[in-house]
C-alpha atoms as a PDB file:
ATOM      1  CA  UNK A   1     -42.857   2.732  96.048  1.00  0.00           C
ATOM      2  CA  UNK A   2     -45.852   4.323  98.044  1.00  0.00           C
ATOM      3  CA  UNK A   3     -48.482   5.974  96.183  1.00  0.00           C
ATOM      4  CA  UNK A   4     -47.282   9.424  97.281  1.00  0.00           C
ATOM      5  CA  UNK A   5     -43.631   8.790  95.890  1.00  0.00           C
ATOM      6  CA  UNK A   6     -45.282   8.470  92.541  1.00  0.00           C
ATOM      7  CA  UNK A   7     -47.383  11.458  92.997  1.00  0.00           C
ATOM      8  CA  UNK A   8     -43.950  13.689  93.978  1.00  0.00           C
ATOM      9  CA  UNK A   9     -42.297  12.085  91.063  1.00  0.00           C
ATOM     10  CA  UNK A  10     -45.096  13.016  88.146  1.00  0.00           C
ATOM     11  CA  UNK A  11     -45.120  16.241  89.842  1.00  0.00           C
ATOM     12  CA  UNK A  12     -41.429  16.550  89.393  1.00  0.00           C
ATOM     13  CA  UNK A  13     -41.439  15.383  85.753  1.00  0.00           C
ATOM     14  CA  UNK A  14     -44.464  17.611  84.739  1.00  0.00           C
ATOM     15  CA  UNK A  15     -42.628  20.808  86.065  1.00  0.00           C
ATOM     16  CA  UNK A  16     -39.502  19.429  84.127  1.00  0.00           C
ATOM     17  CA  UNK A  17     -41.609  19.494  80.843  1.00  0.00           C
ATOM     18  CA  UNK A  18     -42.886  22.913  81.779  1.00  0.00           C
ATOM     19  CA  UNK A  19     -39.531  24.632  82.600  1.00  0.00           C
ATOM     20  CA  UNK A  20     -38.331  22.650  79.438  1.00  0.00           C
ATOM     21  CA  UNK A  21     -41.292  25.096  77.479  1.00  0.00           C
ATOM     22  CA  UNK A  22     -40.426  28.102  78.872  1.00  0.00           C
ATOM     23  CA  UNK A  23     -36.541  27.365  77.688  1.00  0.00           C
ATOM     24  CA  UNK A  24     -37.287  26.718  73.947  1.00  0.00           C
ATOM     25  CA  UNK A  25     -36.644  29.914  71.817  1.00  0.00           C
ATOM     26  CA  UNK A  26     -39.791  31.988  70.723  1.00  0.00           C
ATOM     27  CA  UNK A  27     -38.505  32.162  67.037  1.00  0.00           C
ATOM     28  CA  UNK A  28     -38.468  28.231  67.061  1.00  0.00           C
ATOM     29  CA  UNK A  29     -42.223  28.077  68.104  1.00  0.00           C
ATOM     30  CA  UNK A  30     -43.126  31.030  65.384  1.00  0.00           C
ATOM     31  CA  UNK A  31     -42.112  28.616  62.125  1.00  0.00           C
ATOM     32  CA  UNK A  32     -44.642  27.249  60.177  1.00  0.00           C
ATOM     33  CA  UNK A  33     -43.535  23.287  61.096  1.00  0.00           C
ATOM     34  CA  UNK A  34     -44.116  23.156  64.858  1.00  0.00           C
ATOM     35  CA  UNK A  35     -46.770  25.447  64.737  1.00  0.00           C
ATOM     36  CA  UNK A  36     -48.368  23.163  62.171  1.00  0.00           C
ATOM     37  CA  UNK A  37     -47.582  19.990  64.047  1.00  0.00           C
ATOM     38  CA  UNK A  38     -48.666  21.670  67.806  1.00  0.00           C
ATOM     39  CA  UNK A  39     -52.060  22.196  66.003  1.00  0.00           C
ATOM     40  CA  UNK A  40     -52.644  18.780  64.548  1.00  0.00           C
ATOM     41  CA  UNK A  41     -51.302  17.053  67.687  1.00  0.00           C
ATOM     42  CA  UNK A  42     -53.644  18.870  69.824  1.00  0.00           C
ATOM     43  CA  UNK A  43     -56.771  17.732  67.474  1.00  0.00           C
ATOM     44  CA  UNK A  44     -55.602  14.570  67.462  1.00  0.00           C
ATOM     45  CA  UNK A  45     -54.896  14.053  71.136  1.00  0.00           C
ATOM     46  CA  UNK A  46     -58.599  15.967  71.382  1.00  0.00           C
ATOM     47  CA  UNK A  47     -60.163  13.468  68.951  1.00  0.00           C
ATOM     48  CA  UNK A  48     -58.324  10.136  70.968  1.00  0.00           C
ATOM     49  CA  UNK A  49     -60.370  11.682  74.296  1.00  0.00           C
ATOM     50  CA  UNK A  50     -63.359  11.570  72.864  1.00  0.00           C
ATOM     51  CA  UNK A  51     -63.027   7.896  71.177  1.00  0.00           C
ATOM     52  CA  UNK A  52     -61.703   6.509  74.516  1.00  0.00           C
ATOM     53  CA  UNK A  53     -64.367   8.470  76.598  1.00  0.00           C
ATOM     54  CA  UNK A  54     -67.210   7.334  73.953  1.00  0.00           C
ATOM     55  CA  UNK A  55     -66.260   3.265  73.157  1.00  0.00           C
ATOM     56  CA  UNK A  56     -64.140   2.583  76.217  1.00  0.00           C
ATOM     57  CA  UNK A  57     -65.033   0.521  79.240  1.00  0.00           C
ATOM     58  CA  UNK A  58     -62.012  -0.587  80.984  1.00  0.00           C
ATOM     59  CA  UNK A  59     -60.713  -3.116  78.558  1.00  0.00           C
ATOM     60  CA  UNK A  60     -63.339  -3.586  76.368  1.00  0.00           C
ATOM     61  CA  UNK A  61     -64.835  -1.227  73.315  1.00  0.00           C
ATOM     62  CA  UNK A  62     -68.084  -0.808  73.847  1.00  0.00           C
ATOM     63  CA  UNK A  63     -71.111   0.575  71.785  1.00  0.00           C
ATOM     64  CA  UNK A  64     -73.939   1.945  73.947  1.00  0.00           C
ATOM     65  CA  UNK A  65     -75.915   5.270  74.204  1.00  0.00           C
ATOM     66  CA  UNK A  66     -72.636   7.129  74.611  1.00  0.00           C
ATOM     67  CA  UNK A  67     -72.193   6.893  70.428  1.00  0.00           C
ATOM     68  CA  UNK A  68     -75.388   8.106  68.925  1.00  0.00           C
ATOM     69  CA  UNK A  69     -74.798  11.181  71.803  1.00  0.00           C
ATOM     70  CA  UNK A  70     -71.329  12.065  69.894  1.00  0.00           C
ATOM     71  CA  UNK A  71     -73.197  11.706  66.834  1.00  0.00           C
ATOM     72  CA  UNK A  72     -76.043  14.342  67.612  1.00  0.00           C
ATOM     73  CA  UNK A  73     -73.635  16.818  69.296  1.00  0.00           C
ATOM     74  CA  UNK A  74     -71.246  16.682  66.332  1.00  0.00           C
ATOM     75  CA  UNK A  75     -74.125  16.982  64.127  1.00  0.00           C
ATOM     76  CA  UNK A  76     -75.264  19.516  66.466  1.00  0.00           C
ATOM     77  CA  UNK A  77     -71.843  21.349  66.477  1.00  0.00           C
ATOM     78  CA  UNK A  78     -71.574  21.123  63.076  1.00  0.00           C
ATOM     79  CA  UNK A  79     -75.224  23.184  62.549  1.00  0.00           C
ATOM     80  CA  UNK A  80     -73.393  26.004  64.862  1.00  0.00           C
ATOM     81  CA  UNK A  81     -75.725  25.325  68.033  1.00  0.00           C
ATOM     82  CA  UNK A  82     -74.572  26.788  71.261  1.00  0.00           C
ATOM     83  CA  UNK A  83     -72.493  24.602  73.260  1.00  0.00           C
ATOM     84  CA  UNK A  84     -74.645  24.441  76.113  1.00  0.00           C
ATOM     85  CA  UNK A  85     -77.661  23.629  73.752  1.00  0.00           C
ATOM     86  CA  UNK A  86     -75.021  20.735  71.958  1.00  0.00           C
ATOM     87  CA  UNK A  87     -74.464  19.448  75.521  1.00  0.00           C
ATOM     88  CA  UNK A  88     -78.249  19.405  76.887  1.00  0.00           C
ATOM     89  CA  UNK A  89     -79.146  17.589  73.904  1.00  0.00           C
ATOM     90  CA  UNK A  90     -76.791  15.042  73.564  1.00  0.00           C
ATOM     91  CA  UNK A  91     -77.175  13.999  77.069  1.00  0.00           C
ATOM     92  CA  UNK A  92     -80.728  13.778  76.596  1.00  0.00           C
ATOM     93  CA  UNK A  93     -80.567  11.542  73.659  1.00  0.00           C
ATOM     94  CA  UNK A  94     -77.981   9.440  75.662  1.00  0.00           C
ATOM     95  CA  UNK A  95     -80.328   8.997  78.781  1.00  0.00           C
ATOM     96  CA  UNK A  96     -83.427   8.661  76.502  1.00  0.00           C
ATOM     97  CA  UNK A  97     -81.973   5.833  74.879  1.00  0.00           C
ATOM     98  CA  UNK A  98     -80.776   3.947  78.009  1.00  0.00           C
ATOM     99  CA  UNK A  99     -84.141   4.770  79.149  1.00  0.00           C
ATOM    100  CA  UNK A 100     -85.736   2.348  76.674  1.00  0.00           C
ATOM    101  CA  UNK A 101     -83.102  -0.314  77.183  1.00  0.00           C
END
């Protein structure tokens, strides 16, 4: 199997799951359960992004200048700062610390 039959076959499967969306009922979506569970499975899914993207390297958890950048932007985030201020911050603390190691 080629790299390209893969490709055509995710493809395939992720148009499945979105045909398979468009074919569940509205009323079914508009109860409190899965609208309950399709918010908490999106913060969760957000909140296993950012662990992976802060203390993973390949294999191998890792703690580096990635985790006390989460830390100020959520800290940040948490004060209400602009995004853009949140992001400019916390990638300065990131490259100031691997600066000084």
């Amino acid at each position: 199997m080629t790299t390209w039959h893969i490709i055509l076959i995710a493809s395939a499967a992720t148009l499945a799951l979105k045909l398979a969306g468009h074919l569940v009922p509205a009323g079914f979506l508009e109860r409190e359960r899965p609208a309950r569970i399709a918010d908490l499975l999106t913060v969760a899914l957000l909140a296993a992004l950012i662990a992976v993207q802060t203390l993973g390297a390949g294999q191998d958890i890792v703690i580096d200048a990635r985790v006390p950048a989460v830390i100020v932007a959520a800290a940040l985030y948490a004060l209400r700062v602009p995004f853009v201020v949140v992001v400019i911050v916390a990638a300065a603390v990131a490259a100031g610390i691997r600066a000084f190691t």
